[in-house]
N, C-alpha and C. Protein backbone atom coordinates (compact mmCIF):
# COMPACT_ATOMS: atom_id res chain seq x y z
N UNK A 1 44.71 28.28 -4.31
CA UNK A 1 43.71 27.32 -3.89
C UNK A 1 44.35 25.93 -3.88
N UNK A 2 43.96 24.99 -2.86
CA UNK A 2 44.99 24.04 -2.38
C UNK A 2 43.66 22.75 -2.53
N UNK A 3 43.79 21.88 -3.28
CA UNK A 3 43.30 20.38 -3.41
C UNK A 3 43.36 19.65 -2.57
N UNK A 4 42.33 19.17 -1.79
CA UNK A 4 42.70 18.15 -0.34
C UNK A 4 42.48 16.83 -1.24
N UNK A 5 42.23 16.88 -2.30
CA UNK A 5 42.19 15.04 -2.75
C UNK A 5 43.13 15.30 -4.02
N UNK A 6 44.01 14.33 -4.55
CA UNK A 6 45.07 14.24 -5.38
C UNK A 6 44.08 14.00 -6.73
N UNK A 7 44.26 14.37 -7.89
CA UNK A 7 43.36 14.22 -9.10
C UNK A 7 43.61 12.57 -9.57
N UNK A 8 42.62 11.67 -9.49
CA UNK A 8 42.73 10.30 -10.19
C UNK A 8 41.72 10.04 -10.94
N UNK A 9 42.07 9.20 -12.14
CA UNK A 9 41.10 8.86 -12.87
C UNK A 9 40.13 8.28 -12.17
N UNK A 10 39.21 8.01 -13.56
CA UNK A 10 38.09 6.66 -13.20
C UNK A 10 38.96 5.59 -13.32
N UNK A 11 38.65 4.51 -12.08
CA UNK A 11 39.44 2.84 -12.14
C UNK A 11 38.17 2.60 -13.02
N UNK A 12 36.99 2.83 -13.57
CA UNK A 12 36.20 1.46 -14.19
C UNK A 12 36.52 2.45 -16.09
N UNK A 13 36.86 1.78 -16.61
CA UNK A 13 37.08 2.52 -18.34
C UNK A 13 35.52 2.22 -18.78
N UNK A 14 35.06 3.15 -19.51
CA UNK A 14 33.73 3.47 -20.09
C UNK A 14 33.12 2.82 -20.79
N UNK A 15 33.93 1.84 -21.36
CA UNK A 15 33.39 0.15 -22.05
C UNK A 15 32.52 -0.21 -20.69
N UNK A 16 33.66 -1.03 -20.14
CA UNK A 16 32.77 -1.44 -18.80
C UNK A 16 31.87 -1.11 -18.15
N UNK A 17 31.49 0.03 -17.94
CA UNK A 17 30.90 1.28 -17.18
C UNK A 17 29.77 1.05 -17.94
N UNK A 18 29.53 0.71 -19.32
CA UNK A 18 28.52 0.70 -20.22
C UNK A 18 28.00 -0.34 -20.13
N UNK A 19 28.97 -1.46 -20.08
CA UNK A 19 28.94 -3.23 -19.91
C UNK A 19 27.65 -3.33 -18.42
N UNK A 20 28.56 -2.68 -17.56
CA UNK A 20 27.10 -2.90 -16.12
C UNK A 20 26.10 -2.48 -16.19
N UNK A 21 25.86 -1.41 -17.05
CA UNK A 21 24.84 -0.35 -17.31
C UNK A 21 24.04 -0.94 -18.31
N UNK A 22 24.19 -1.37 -19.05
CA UNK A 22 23.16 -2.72 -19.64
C UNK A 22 22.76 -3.61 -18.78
N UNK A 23 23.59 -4.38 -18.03
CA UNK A 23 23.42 -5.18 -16.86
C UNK A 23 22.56 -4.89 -16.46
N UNK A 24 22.30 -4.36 -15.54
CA UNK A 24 21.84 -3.24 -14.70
C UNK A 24 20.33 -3.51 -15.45
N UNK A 25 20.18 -2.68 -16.58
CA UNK A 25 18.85 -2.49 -17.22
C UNK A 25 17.63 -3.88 -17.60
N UNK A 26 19.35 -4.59 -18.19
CA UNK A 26 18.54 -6.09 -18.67
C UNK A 26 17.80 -6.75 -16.86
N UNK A 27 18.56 -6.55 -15.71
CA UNK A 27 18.12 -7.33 -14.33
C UNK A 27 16.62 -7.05 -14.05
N UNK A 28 16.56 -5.24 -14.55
CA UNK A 28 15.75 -4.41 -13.68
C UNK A 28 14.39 -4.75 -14.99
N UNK A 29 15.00 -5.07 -16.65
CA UNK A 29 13.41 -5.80 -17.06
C UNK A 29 13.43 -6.84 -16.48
N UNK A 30 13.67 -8.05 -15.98
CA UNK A 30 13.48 -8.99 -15.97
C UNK A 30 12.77 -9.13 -14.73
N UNK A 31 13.03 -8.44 -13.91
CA UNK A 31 12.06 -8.18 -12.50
C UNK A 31 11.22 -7.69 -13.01
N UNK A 32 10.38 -6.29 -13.89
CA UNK A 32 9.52 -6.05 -14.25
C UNK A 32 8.55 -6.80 -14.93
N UNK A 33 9.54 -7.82 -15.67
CA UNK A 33 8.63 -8.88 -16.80
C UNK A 33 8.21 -10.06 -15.84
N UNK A 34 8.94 -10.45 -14.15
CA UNK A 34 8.04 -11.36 -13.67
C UNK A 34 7.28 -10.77 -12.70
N UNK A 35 6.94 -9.46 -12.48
CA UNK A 35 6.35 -8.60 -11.68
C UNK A 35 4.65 -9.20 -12.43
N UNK A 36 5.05 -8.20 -13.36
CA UNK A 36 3.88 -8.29 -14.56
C UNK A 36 3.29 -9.39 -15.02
N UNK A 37 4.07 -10.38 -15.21
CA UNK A 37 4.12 -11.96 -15.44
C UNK A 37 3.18 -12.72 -14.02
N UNK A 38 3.33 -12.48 -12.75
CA UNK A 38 2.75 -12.61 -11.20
C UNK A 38 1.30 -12.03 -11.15
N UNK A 39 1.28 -11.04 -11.59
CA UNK A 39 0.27 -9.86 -11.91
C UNK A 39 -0.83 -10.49 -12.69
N UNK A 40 -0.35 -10.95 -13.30
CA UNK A 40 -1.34 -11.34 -14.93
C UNK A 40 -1.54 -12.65 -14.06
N UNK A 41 -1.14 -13.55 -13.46
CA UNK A 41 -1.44 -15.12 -13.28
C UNK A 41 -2.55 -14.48 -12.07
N UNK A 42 -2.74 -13.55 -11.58
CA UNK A 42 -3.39 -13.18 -10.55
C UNK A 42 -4.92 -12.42 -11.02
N UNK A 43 -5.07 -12.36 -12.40
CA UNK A 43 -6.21 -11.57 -12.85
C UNK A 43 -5.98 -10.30 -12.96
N UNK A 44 -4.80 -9.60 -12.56
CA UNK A 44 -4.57 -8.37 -12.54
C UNK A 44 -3.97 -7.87 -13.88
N UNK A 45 -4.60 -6.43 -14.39
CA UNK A 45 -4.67 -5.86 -15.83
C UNK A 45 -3.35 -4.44 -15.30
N UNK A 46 -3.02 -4.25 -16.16
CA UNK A 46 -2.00 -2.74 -15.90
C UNK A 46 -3.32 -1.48 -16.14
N UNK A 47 -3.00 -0.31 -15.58
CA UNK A 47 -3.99 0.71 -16.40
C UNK A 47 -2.88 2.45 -15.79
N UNK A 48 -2.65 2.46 -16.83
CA UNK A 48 -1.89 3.60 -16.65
C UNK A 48 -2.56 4.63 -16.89
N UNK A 49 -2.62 6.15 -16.23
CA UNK A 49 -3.50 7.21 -16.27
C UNK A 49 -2.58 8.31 -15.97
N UNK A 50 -2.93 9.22 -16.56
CA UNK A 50 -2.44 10.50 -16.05
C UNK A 50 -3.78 11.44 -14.86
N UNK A 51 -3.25 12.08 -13.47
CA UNK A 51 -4.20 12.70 -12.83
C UNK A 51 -3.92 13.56 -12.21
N UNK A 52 -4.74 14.72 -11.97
CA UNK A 52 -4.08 15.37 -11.04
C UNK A 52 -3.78 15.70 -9.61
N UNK A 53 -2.76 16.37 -9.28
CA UNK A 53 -1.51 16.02 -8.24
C UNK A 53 -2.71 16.37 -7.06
N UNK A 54 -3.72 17.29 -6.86
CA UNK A 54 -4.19 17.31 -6.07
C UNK A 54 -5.09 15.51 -5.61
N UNK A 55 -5.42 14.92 -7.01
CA UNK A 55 -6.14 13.67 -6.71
C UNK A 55 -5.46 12.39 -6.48
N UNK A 56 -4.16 12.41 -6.76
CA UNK A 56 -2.73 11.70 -6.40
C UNK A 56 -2.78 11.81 -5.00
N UNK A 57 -2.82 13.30 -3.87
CA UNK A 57 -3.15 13.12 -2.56
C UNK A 57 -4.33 12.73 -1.86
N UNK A 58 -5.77 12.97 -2.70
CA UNK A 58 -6.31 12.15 -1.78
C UNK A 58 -5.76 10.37 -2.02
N UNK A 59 -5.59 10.35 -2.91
CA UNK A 59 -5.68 8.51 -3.29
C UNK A 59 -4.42 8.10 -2.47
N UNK A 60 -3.75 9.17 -1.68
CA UNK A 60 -2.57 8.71 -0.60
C UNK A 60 -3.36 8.77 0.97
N UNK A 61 -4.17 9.80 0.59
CA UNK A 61 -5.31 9.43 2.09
C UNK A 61 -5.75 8.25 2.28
N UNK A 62 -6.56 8.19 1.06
CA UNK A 62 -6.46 6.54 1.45
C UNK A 62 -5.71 5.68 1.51
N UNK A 63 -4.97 5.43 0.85
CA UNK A 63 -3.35 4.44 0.96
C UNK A 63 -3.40 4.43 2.50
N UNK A 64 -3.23 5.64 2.92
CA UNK A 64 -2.93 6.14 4.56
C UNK A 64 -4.15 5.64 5.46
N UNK A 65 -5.17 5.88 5.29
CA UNK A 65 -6.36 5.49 5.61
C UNK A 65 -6.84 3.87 5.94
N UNK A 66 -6.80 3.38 4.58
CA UNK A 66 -6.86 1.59 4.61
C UNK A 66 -5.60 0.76 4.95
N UNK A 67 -4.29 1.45 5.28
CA UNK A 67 -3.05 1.25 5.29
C UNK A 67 -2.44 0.03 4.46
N UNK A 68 -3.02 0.23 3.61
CA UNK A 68 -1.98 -0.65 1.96
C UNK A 68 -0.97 0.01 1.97
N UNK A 69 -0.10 -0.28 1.23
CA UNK A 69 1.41 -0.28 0.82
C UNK A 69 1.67 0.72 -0.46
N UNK A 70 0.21 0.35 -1.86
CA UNK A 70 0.71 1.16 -2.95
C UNK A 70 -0.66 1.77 -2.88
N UNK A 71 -0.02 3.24 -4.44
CA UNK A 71 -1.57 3.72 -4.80
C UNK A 71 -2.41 2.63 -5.65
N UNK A 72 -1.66 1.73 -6.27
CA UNK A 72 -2.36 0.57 -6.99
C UNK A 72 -3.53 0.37 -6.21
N UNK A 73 -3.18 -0.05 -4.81
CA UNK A 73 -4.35 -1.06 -3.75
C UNK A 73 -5.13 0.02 -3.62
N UNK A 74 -4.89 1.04 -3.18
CA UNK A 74 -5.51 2.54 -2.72
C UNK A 74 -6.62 2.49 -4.00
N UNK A 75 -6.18 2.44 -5.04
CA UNK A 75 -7.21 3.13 -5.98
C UNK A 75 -7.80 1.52 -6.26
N UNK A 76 -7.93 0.67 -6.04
CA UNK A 76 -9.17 -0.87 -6.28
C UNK A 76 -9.72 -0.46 -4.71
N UNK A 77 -9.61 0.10 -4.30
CA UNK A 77 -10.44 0.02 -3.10
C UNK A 77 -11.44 1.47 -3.56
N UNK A 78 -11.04 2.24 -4.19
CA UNK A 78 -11.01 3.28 -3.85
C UNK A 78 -12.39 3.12 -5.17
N UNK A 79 -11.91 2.28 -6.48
CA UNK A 79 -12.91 2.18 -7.06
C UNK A 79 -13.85 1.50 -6.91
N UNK A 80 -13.44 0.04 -5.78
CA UNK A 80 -14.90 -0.92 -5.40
C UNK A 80 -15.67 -0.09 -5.20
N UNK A 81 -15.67 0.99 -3.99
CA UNK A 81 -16.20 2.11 -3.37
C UNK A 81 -17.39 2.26 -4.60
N UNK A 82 -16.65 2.94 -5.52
CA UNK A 82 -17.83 3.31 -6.39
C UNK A 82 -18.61 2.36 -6.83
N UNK A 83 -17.79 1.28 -7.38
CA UNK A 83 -19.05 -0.03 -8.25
C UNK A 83 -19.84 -0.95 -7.62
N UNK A 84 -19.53 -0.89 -6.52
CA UNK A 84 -19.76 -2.28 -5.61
C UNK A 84 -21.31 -1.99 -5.39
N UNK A 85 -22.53 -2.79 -5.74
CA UNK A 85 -23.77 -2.18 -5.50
C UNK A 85 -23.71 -2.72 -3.47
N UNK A 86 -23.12 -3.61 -3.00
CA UNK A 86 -22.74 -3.62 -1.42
C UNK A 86 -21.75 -2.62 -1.06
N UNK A 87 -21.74 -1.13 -1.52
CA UNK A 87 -20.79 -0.48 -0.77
C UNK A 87 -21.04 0.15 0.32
N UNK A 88 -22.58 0.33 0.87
CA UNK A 88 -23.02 0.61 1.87
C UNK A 88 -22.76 -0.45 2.74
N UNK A 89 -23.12 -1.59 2.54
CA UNK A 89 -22.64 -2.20 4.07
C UNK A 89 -21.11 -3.18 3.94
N UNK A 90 -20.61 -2.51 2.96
CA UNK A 90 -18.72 -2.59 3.38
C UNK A 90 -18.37 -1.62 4.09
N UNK A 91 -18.63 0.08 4.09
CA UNK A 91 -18.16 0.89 4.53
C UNK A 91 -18.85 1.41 5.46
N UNK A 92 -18.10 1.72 6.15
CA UNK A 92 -19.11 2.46 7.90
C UNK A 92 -18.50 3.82 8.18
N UNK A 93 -19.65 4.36 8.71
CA UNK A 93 -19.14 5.63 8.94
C UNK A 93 -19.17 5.78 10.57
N UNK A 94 -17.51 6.50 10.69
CA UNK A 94 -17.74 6.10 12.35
C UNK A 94 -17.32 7.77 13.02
N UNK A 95 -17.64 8.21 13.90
CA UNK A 95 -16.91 9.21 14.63
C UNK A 95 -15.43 9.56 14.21
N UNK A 96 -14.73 10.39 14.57
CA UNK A 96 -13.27 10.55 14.65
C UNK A 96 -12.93 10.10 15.88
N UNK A 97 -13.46 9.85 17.36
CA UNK A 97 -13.14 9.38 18.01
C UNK A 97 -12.75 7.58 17.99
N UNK A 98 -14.06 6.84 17.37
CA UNK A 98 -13.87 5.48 16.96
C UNK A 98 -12.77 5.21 15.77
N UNK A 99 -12.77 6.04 14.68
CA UNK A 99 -11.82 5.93 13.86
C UNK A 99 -9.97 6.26 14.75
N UNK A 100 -10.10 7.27 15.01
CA UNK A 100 -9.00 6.65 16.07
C UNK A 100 -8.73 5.57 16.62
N UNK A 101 -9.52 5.06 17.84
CA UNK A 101 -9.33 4.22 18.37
C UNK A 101 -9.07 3.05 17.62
N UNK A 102 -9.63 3.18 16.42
CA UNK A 102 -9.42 1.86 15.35
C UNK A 102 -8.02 1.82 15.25
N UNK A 103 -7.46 3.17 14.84
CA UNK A 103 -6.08 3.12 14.40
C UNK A 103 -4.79 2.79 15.36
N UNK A 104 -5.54 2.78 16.67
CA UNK A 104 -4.52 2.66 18.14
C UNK A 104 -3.93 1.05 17.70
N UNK A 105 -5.56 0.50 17.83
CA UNK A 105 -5.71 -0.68 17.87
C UNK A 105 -4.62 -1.42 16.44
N UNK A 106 -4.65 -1.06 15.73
CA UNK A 106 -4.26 -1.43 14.32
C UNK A 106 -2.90 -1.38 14.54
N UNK A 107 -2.50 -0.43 14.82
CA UNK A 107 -0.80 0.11 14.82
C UNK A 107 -0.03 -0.52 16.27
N UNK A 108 -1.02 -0.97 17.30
CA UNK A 108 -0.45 -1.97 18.64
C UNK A 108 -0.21 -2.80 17.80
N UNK A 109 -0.86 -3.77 17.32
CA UNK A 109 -1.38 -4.75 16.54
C UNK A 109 -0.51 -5.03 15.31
N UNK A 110 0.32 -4.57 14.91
CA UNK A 110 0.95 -4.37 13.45
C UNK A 110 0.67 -4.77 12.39
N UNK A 111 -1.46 -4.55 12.39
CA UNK A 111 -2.14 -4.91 11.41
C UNK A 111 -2.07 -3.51 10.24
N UNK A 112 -2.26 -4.06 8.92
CA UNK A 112 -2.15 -3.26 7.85
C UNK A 112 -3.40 -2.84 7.80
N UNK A 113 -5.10 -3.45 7.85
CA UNK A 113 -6.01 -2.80 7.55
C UNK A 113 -6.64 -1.99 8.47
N UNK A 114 -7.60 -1.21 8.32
CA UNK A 114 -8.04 -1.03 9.68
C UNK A 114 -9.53 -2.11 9.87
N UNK A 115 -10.08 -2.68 8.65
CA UNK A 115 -10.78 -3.83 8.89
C UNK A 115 -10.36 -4.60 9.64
N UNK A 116 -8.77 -4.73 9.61
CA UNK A 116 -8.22 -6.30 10.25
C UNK A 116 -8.51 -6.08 12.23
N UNK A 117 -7.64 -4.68 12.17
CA UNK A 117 -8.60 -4.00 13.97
C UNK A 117 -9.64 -4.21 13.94
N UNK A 118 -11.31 -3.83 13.52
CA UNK A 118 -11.81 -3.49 13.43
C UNK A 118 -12.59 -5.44 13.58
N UNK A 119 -12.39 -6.02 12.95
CA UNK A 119 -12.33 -7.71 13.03
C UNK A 119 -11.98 -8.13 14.32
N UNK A 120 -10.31 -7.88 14.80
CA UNK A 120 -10.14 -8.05 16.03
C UNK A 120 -10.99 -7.89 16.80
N UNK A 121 -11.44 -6.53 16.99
CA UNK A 121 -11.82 -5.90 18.01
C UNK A 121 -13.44 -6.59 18.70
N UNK A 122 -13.73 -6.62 17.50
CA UNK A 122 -15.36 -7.77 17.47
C UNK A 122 -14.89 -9.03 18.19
N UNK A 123 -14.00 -9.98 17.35
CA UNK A 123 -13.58 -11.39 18.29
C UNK A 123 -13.33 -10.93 19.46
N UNK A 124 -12.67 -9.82 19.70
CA UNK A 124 -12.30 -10.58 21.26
C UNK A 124 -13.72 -9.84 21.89
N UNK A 125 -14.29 -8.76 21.60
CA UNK A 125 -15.81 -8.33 22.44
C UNK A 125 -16.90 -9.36 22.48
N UNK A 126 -16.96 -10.20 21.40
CA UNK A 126 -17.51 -10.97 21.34
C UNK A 126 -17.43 -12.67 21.79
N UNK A 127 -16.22 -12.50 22.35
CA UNK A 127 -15.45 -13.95 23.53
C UNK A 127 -15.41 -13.26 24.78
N UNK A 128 -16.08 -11.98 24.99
CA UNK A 128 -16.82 -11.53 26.31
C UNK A 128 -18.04 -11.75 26.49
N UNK A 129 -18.52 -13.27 27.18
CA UNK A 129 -19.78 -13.73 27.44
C UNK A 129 -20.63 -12.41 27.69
N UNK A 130 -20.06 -11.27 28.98
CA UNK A 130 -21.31 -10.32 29.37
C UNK A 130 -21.73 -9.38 28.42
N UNK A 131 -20.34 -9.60 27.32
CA UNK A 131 -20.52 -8.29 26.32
C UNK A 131 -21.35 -8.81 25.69
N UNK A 132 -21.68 -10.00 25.02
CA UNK A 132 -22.80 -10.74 23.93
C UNK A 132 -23.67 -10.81 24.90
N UNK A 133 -23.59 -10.70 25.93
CA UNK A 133 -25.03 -10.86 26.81
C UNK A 133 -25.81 -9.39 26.71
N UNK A 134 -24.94 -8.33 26.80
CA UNK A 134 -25.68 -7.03 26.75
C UNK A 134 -25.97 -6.80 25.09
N UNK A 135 -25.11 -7.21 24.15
CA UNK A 135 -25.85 -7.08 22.83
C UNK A 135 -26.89 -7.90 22.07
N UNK A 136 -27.28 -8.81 23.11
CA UNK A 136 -28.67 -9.88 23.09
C UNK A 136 -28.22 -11.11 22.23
N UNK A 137 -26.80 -11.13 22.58
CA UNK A 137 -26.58 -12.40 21.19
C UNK A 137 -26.03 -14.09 22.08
């Protein structure tokens, strides 16, 4: 059996190797501590939970759904839902056809919510004089 690469050490010696590797750890708190530090000046609390993996995917439906970024945002939306005594007229229930079209609109648009379409879509129907004329406004 024939070696296509010649045997060489490690160039970094295991002091060092240890030396970055602290590095490394001390950078990655210090981003965490002004993450958290940003967080807190913002009213925002940590809440860590354990759940299960089936309820981890819906709370990515929504992620997917409201198109936020984390499950953090996913699940404050996800709990306004429940507390909000206005959660009936925050949330609408629309066809799968309109919910599409929301999402056309959103993703032309390289809007993150589908409220933010859904906003659009009103301004400009509504800077159609005949369109406010047929909805009596």
């Amino acid at each position: 059996m024939e070696s296509s690469e010649p045997f060489a050490l490690d160039p970094i010696p295991p002091s060092l190797r240890e030396e970055r590797a602290q590095e490394k750890r001390k950078i990655q708190r210090e981003h965490v501590a002004k993450h958290r530090e940003e967080a807190k000046k913002q009213g925002l609390v940590s809440l860590n939970v354990f759940v299960p993996k089936a309820l981890v995917k819906c709370l990515d439906q929504v992620r997917h759904q409201e198109g936020v970024r984390s499950r953090a945002e996913a699940l404050q939306i996800a709990i306004t839902g429940l507390v909000d005594p206005r959660r009936d007229l925050t949330r609408l229930l629309v066809t799968d056809e309109t919910l599409s079209a929301i999402d056309k609109v959103r993703e032309a648009n390289n809007l993150t919510k589908r409220a933010d379409a859904i906003e659009l879509v009103l301004r400009t129907a509504l800077g159609n004089p005949s369109f406010k004329q047929e909805l009596g406004l």
